[in-house]
PDB file of N, CA and C in Angstrom:
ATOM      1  N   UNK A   1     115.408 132.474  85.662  1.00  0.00           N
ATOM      2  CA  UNK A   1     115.153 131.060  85.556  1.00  0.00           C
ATOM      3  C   UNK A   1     114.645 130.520  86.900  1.00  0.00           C
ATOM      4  N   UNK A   2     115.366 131.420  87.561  1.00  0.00           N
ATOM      5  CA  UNK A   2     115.015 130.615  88.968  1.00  0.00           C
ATOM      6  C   UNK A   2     113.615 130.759  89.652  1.00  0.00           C
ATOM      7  N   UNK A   3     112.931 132.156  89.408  1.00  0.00           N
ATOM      8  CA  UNK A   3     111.767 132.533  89.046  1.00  0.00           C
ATOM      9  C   UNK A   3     110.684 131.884  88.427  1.00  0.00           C
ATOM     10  N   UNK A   4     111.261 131.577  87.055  1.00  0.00           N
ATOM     11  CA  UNK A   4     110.123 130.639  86.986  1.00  0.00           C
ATOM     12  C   UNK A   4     110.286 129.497  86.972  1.00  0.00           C
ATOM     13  N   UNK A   5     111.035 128.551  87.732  1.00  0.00           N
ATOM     14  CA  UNK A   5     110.962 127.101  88.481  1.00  0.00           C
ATOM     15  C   UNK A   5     109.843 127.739  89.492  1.00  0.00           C
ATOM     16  N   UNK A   6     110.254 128.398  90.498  1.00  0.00           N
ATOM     17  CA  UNK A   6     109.682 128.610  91.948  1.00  0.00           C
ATOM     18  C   UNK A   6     107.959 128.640  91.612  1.00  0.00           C
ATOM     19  N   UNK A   7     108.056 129.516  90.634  1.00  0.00           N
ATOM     20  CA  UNK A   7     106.622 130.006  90.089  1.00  0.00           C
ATOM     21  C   UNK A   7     106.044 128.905  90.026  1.00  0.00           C
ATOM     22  N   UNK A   8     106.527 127.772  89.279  1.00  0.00           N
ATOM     23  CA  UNK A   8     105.754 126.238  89.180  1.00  0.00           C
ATOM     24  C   UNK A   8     104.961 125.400  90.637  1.00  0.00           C
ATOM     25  N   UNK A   9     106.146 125.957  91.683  1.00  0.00           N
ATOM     26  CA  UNK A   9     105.692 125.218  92.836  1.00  0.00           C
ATOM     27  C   UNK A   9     104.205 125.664  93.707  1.00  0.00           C
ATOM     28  N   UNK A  10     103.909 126.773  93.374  1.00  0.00           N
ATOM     29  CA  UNK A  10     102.791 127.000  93.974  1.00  0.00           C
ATOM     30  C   UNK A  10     101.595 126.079  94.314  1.00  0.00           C
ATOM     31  N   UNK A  11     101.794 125.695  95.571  1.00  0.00           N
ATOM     32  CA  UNK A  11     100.344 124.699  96.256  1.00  0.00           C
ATOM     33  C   UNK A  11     100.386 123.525  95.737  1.00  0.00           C
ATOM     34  N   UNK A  12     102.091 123.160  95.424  1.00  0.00           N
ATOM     35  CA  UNK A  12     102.098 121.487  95.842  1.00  0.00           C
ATOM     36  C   UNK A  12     103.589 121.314  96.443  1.00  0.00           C
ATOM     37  N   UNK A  13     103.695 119.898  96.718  1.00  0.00           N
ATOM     38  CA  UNK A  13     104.754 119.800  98.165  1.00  0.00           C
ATOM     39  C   UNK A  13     106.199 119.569  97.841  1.00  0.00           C
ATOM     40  N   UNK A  14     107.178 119.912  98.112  1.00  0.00           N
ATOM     41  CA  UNK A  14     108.051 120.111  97.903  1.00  0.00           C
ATOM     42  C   UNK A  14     109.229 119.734  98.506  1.00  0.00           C
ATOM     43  N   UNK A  15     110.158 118.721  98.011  1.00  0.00           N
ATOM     44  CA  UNK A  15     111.243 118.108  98.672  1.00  0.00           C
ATOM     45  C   UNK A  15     112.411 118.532  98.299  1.00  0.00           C
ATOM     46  N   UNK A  16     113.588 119.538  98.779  1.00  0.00           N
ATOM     47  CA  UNK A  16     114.826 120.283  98.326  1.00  0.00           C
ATOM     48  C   UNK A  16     116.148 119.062  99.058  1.00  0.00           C
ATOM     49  N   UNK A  17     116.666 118.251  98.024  1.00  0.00           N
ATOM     50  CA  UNK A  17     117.151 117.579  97.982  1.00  0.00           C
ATOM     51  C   UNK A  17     118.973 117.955  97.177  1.00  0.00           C
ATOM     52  N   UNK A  18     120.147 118.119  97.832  1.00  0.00           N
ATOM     53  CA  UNK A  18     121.422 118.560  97.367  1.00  0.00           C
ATOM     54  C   UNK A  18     121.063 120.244  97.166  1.00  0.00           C
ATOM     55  N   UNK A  19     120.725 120.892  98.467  1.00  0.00           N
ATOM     56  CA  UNK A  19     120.875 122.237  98.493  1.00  0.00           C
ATOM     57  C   UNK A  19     121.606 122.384  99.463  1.00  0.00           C
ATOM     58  N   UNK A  20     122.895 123.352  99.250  1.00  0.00           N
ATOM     59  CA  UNK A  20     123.325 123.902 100.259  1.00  0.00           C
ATOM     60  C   UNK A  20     122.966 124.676 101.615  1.00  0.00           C
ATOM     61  N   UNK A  21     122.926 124.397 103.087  1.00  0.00           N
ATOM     62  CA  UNK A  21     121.854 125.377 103.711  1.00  0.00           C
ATOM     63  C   UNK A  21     122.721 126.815 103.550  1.00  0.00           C
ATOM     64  N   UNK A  22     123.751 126.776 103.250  1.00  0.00           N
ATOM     65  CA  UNK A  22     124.522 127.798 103.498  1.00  0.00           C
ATOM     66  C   UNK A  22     124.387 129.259 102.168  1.00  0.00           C
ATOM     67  N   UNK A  23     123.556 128.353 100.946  1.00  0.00           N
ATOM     68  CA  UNK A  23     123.694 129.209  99.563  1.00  0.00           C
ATOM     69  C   UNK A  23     123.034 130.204  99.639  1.00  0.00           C
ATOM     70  N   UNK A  24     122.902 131.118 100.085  1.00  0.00           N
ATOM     71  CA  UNK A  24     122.319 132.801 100.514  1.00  0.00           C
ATOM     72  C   UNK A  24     121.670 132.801  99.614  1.00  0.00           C
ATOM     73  N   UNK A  25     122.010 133.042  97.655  1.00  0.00           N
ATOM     74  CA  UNK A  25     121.792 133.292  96.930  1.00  0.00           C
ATOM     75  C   UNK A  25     120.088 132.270  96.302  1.00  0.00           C
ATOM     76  N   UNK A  26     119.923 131.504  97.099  1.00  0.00           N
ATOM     77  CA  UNK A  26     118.855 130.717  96.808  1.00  0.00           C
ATOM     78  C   UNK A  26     118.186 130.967  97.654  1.00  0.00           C
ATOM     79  N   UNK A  27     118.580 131.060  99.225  1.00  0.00           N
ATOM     80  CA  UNK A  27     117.666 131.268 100.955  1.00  0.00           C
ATOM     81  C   UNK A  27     117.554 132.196 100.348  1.00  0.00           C
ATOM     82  N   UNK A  28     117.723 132.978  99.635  1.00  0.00           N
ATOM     83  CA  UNK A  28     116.972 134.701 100.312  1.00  0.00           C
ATOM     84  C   UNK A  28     115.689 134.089  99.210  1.00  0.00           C
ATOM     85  N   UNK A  29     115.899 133.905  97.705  1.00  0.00           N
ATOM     86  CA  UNK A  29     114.301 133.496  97.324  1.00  0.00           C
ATOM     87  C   UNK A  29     113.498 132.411  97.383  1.00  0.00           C
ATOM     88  N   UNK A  30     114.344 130.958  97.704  1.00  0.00           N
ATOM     89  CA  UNK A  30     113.344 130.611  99.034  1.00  0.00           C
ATOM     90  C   UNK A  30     112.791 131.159 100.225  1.00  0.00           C
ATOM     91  N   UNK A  31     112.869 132.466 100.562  1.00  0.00           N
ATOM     92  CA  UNK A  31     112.622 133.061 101.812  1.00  0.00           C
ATOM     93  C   UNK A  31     111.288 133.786 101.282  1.00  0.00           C
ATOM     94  N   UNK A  32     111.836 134.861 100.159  1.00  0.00           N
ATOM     95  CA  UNK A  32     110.671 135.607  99.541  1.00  0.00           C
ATOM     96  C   UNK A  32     109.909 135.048  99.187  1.00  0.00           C
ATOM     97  N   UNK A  33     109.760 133.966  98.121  1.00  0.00           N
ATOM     98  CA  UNK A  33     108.502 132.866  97.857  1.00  0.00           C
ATOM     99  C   UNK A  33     107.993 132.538  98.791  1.00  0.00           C
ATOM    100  N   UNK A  34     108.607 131.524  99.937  1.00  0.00           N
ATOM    101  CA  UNK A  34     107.819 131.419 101.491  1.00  0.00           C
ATOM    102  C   UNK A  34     106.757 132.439 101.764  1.00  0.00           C
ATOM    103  N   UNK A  35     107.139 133.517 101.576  1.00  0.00           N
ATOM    104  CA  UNK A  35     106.456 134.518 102.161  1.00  0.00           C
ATOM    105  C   UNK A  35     104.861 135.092 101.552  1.00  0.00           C
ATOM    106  N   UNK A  36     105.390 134.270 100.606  1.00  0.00           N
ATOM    107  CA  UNK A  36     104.057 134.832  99.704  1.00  0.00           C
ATOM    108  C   UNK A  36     103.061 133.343  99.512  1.00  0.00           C
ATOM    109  N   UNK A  37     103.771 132.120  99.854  1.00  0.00           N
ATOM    110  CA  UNK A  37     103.191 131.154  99.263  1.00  0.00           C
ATOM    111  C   UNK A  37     103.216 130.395 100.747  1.00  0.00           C
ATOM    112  N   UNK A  38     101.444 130.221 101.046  1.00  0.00           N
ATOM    113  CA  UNK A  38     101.184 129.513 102.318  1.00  0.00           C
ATOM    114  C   UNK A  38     100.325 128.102 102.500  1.00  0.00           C
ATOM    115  N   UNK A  39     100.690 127.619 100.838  1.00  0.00           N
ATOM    116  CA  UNK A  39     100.144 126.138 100.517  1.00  0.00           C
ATOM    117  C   UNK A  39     100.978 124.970 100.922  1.00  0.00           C
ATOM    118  N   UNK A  40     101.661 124.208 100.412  1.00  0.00           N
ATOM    119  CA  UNK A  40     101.471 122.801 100.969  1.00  0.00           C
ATOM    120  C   UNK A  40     102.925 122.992 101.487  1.00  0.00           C
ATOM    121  N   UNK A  41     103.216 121.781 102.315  1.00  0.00           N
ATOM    122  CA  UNK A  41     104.632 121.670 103.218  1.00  0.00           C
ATOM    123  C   UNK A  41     105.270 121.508 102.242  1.00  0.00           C
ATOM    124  N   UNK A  42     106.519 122.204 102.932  1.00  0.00           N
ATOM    125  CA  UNK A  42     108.058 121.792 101.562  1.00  0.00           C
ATOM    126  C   UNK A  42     108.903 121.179 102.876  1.00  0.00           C
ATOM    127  N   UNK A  43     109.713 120.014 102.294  1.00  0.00           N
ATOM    128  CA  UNK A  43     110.662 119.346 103.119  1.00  0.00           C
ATOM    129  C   UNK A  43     112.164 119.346 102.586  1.00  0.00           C
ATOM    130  N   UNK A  44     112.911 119.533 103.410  1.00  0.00           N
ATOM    131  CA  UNK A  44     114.406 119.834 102.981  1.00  0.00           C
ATOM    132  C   UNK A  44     115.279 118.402 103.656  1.00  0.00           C
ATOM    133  N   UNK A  45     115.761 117.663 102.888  1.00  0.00           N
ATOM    134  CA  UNK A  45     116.453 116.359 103.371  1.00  0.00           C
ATOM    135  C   UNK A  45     118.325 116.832 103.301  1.00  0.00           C
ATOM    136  N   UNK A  46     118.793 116.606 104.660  1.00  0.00           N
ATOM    137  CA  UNK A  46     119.600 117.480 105.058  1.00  0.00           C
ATOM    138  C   UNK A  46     119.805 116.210 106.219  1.00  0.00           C
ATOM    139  N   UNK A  47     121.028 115.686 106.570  1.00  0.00           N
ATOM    140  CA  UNK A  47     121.231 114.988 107.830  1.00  0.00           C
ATOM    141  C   UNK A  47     122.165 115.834 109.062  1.00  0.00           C
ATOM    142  N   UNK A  48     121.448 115.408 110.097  1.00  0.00           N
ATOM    143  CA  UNK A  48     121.994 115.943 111.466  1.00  0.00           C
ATOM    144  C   UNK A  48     122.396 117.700 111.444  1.00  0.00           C
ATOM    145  N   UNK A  49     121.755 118.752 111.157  1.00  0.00           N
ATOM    146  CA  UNK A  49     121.867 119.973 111.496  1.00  0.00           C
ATOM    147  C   UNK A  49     122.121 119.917 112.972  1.00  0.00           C
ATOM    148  N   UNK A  50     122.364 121.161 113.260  1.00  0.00           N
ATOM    149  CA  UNK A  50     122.118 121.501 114.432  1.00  0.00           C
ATOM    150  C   UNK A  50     120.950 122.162 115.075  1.00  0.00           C
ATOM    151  N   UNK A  51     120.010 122.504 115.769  1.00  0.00           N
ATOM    152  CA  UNK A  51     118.831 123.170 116.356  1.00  0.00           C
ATOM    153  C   UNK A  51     118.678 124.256 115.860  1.00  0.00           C
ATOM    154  N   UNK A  52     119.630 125.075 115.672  1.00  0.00           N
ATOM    155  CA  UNK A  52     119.654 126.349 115.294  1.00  0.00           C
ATOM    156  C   UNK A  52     119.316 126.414 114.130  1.00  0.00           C
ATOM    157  N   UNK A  53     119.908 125.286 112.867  1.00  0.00           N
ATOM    158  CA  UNK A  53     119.880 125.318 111.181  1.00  0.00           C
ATOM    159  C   UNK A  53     118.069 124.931 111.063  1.00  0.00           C
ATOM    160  N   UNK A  54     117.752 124.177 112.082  1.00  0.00           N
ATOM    161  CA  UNK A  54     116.397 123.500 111.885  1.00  0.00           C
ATOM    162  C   UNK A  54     115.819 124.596 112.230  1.00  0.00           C
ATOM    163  N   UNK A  55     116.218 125.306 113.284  1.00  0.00           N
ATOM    164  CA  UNK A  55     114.751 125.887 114.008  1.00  0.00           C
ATOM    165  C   UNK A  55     114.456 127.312 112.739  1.00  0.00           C
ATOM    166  N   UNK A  56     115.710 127.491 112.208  1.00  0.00           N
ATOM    167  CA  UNK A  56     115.518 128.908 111.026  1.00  0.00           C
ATOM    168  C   UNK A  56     114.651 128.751 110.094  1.00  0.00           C
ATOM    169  N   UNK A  57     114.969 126.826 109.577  1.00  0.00           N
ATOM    170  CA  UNK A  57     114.060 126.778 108.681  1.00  0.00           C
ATOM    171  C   UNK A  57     112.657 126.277 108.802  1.00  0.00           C
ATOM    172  N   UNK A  58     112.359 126.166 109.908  1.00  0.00           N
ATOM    173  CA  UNK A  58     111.056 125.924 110.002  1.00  0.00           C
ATOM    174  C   UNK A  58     110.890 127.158 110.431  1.00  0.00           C
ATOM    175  N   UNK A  59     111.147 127.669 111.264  1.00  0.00           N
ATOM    176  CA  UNK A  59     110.355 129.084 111.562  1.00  0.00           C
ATOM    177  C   UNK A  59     110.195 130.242 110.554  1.00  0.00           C
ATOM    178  N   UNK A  60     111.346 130.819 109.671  1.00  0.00           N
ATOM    179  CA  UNK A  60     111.251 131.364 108.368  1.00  0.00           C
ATOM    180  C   UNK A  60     111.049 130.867 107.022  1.00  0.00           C
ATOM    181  N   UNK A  61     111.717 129.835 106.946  1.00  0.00           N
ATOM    182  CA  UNK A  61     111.185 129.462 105.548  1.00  0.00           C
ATOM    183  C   UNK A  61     110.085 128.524 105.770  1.00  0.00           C
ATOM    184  N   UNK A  62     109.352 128.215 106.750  1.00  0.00           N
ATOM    185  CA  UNK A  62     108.460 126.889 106.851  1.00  0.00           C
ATOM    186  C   UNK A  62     108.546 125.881 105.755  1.00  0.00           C
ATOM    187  N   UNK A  63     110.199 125.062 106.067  1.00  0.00           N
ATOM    188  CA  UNK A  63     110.570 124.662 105.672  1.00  0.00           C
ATOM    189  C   UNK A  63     110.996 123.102 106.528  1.00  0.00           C
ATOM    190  N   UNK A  64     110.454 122.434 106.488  1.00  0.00           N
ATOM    191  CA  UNK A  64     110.922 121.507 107.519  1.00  0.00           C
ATOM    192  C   UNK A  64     112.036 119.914 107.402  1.00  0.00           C
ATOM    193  N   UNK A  65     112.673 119.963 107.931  1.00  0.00           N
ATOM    194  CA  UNK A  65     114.146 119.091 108.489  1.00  0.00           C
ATOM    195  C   UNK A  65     113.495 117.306 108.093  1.00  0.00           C
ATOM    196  N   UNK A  66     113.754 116.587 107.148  1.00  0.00           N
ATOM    197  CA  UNK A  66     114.450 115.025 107.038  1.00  0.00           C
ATOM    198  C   UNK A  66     115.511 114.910 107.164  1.00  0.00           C
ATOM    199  N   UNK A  67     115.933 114.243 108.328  1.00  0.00           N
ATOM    200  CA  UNK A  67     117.458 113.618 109.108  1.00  0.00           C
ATOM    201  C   UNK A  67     117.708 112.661 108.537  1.00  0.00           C
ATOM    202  N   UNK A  68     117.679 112.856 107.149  1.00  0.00           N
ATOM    203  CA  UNK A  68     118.754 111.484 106.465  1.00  0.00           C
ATOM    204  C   UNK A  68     119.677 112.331 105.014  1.00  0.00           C
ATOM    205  N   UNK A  69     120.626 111.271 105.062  1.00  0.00           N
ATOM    206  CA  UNK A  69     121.827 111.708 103.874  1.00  0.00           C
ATOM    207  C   UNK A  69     120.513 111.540 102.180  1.00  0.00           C
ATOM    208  N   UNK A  70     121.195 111.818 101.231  1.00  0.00           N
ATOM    209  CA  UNK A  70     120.283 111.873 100.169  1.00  0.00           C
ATOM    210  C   UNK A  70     120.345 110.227  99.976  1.00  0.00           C
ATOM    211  N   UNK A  71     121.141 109.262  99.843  1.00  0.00           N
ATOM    212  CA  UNK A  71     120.881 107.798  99.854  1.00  0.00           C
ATOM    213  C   UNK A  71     120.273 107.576 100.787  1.00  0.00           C
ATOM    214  N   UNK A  72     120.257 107.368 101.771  1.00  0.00           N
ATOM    215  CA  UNK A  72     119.092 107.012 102.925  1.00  0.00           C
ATOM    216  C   UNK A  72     117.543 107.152 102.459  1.00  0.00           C
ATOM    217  N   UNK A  73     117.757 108.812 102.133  1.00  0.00           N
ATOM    218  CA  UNK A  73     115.871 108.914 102.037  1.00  0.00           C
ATOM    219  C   UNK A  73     115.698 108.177 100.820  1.00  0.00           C
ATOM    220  N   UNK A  74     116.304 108.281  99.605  1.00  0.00           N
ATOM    221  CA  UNK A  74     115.661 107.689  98.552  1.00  0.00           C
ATOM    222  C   UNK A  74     115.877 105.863  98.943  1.00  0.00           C
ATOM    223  N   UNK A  75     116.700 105.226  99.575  1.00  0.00           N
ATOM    224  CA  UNK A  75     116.152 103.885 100.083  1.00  0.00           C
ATOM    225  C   UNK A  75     114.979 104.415 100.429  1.00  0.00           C
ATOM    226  N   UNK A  76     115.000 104.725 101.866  1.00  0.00           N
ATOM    227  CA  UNK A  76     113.706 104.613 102.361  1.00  0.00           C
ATOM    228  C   UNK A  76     112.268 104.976 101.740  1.00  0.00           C
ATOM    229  N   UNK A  77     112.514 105.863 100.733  1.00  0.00           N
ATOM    230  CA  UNK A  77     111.592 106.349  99.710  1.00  0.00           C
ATOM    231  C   UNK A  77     111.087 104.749  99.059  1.00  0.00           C
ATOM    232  N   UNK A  78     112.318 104.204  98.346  1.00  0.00           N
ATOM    233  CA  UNK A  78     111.929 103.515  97.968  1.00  0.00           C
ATOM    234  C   UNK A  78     111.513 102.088  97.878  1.00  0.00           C
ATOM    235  N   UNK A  79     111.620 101.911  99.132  1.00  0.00           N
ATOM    236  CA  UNK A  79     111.402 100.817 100.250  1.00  0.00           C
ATOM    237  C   UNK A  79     109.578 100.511 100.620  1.00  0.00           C
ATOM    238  N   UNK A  80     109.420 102.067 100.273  1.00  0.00           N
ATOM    239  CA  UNK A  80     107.856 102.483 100.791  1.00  0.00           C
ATOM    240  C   UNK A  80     107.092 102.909  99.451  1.00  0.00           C
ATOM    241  N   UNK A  81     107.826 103.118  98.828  1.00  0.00           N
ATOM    242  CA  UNK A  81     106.532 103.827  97.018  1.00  0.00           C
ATOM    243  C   UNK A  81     107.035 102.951  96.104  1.00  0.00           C
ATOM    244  N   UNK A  82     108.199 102.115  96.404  1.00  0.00           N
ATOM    245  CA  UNK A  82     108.787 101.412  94.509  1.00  0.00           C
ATOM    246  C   UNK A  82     108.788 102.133  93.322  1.00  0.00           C
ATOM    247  N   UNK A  83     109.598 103.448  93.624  1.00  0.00           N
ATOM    248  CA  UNK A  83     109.672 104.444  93.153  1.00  0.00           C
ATOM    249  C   UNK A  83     111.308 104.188  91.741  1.00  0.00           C
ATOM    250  N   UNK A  84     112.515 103.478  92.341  1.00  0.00           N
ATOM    251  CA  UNK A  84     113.412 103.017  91.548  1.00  0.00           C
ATOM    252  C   UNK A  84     113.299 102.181  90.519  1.00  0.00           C
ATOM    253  N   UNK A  85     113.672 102.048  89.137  1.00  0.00           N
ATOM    254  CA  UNK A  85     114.211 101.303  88.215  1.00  0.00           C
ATOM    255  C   UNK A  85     114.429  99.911  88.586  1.00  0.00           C
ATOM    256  N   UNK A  86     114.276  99.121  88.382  1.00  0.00           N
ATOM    257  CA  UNK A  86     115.009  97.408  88.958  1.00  0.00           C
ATOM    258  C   UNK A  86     116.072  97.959  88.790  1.00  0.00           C
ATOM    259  N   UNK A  87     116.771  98.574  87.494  1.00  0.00           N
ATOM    260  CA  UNK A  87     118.058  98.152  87.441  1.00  0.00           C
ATOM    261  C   UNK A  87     118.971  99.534  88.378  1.00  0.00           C
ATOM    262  N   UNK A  88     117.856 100.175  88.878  1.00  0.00           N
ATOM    263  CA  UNK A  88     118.828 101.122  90.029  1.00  0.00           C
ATOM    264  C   UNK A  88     118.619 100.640  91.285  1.00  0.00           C
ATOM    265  N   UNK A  89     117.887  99.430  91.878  1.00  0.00           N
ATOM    266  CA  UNK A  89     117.916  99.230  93.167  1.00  0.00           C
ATOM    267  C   UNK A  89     119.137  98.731  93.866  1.00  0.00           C
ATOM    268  N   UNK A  90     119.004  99.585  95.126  1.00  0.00           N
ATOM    269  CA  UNK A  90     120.282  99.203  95.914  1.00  0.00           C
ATOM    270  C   UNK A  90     120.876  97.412  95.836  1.00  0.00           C
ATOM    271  N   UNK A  91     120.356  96.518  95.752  1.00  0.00           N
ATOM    272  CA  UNK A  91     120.720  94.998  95.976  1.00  0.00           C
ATOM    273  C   UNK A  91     121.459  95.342  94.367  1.00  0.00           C
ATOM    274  N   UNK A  92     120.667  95.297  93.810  1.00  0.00           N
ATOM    275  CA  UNK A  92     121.033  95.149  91.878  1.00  0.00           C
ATOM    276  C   UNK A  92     122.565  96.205  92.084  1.00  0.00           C
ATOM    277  N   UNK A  93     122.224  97.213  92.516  1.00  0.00           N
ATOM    278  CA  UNK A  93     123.954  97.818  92.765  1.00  0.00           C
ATOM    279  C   UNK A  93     125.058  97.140  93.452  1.00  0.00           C
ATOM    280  N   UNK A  94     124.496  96.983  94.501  1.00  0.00           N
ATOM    281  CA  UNK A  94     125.504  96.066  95.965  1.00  0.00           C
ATOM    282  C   UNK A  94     125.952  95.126  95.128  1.00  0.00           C
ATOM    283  N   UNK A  95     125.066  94.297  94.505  1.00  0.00           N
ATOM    284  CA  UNK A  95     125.967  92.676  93.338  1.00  0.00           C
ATOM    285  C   UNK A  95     126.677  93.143  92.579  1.00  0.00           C
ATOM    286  N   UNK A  96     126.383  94.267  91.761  1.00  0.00           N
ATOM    287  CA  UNK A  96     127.065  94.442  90.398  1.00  0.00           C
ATOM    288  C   UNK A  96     128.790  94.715  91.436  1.00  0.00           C
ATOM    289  N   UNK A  97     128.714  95.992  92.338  1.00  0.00           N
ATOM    290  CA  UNK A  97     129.641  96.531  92.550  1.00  0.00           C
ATOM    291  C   UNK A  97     130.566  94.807  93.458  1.00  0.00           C
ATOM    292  N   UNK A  98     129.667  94.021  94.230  1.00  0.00           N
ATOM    293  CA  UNK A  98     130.621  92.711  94.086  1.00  0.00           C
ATOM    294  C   UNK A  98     131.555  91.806  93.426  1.00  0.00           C
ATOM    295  N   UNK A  99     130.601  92.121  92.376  1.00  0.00           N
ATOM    296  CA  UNK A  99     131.044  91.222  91.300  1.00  0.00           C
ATOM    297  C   UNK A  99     132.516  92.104  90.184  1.00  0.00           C
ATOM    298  N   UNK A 100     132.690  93.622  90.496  1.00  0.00           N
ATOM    299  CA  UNK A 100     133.305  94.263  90.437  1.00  0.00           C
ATOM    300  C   UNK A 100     133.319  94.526  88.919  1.00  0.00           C
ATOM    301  N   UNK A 101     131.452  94.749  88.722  1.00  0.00           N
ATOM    302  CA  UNK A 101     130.999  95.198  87.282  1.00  0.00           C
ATOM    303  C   UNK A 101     130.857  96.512  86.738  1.00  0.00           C
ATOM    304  N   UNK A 102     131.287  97.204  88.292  1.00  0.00           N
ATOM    305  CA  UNK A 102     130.825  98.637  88.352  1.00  0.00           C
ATOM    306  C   UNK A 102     131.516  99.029  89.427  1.00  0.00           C
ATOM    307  N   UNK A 103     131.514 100.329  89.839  1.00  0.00           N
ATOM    308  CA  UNK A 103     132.217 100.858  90.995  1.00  0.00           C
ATOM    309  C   UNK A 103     131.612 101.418  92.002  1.00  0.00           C
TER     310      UNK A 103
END
């Protein structure tokens, strides 16, 4: 299965969003695909690594580091494309969860 997701990505860009850096079982074929596939940037949103976690994945997986939590980027995502639902935007949440319509 996992095979043919990866297979799909060939030569367009790629954002790995709630991956473990630690899951071996995925790095090793994100590693092998890397290796074979030298089309468009893939970005991994991951906050505050250390030098070492960054420098692996850009240098082997040419894989490169967004320093924000997964809420952060998708604000900021959607701050910049208006990419959310009205009824999923952060304000429309912040009231409901005021008004103590939701949690």
């Amino acid at each position: 299965m996992l095979d043919s997701w990866l297979g799909k990505l060939r030569g367009v860009c790629v954002i790995l969003i709630g991956y473990s850096m630690s899951d071996m079982d995925i790095g090793s074929y994100l590693y092998e695909f890397r290796q074979q596939d030298n089309g468009n940037n893939w970005y991994a949103v991951f906050p505050r690594s250390d030098s070492t976690v960054r420098k692996y994945w850009a240098n082997q997986l040419r894989i490169q580091q967004i320093d924000r939590t997964f809420v952060e980027f998708i604000h900021d995502l959607d701050a910049e494309a208006n990419v959310l639902p009205a009824a999923w935007k952060y304000e429309k949440i912040a009231a409901l969860k005021k008004k103590k319509l939701i949690q």
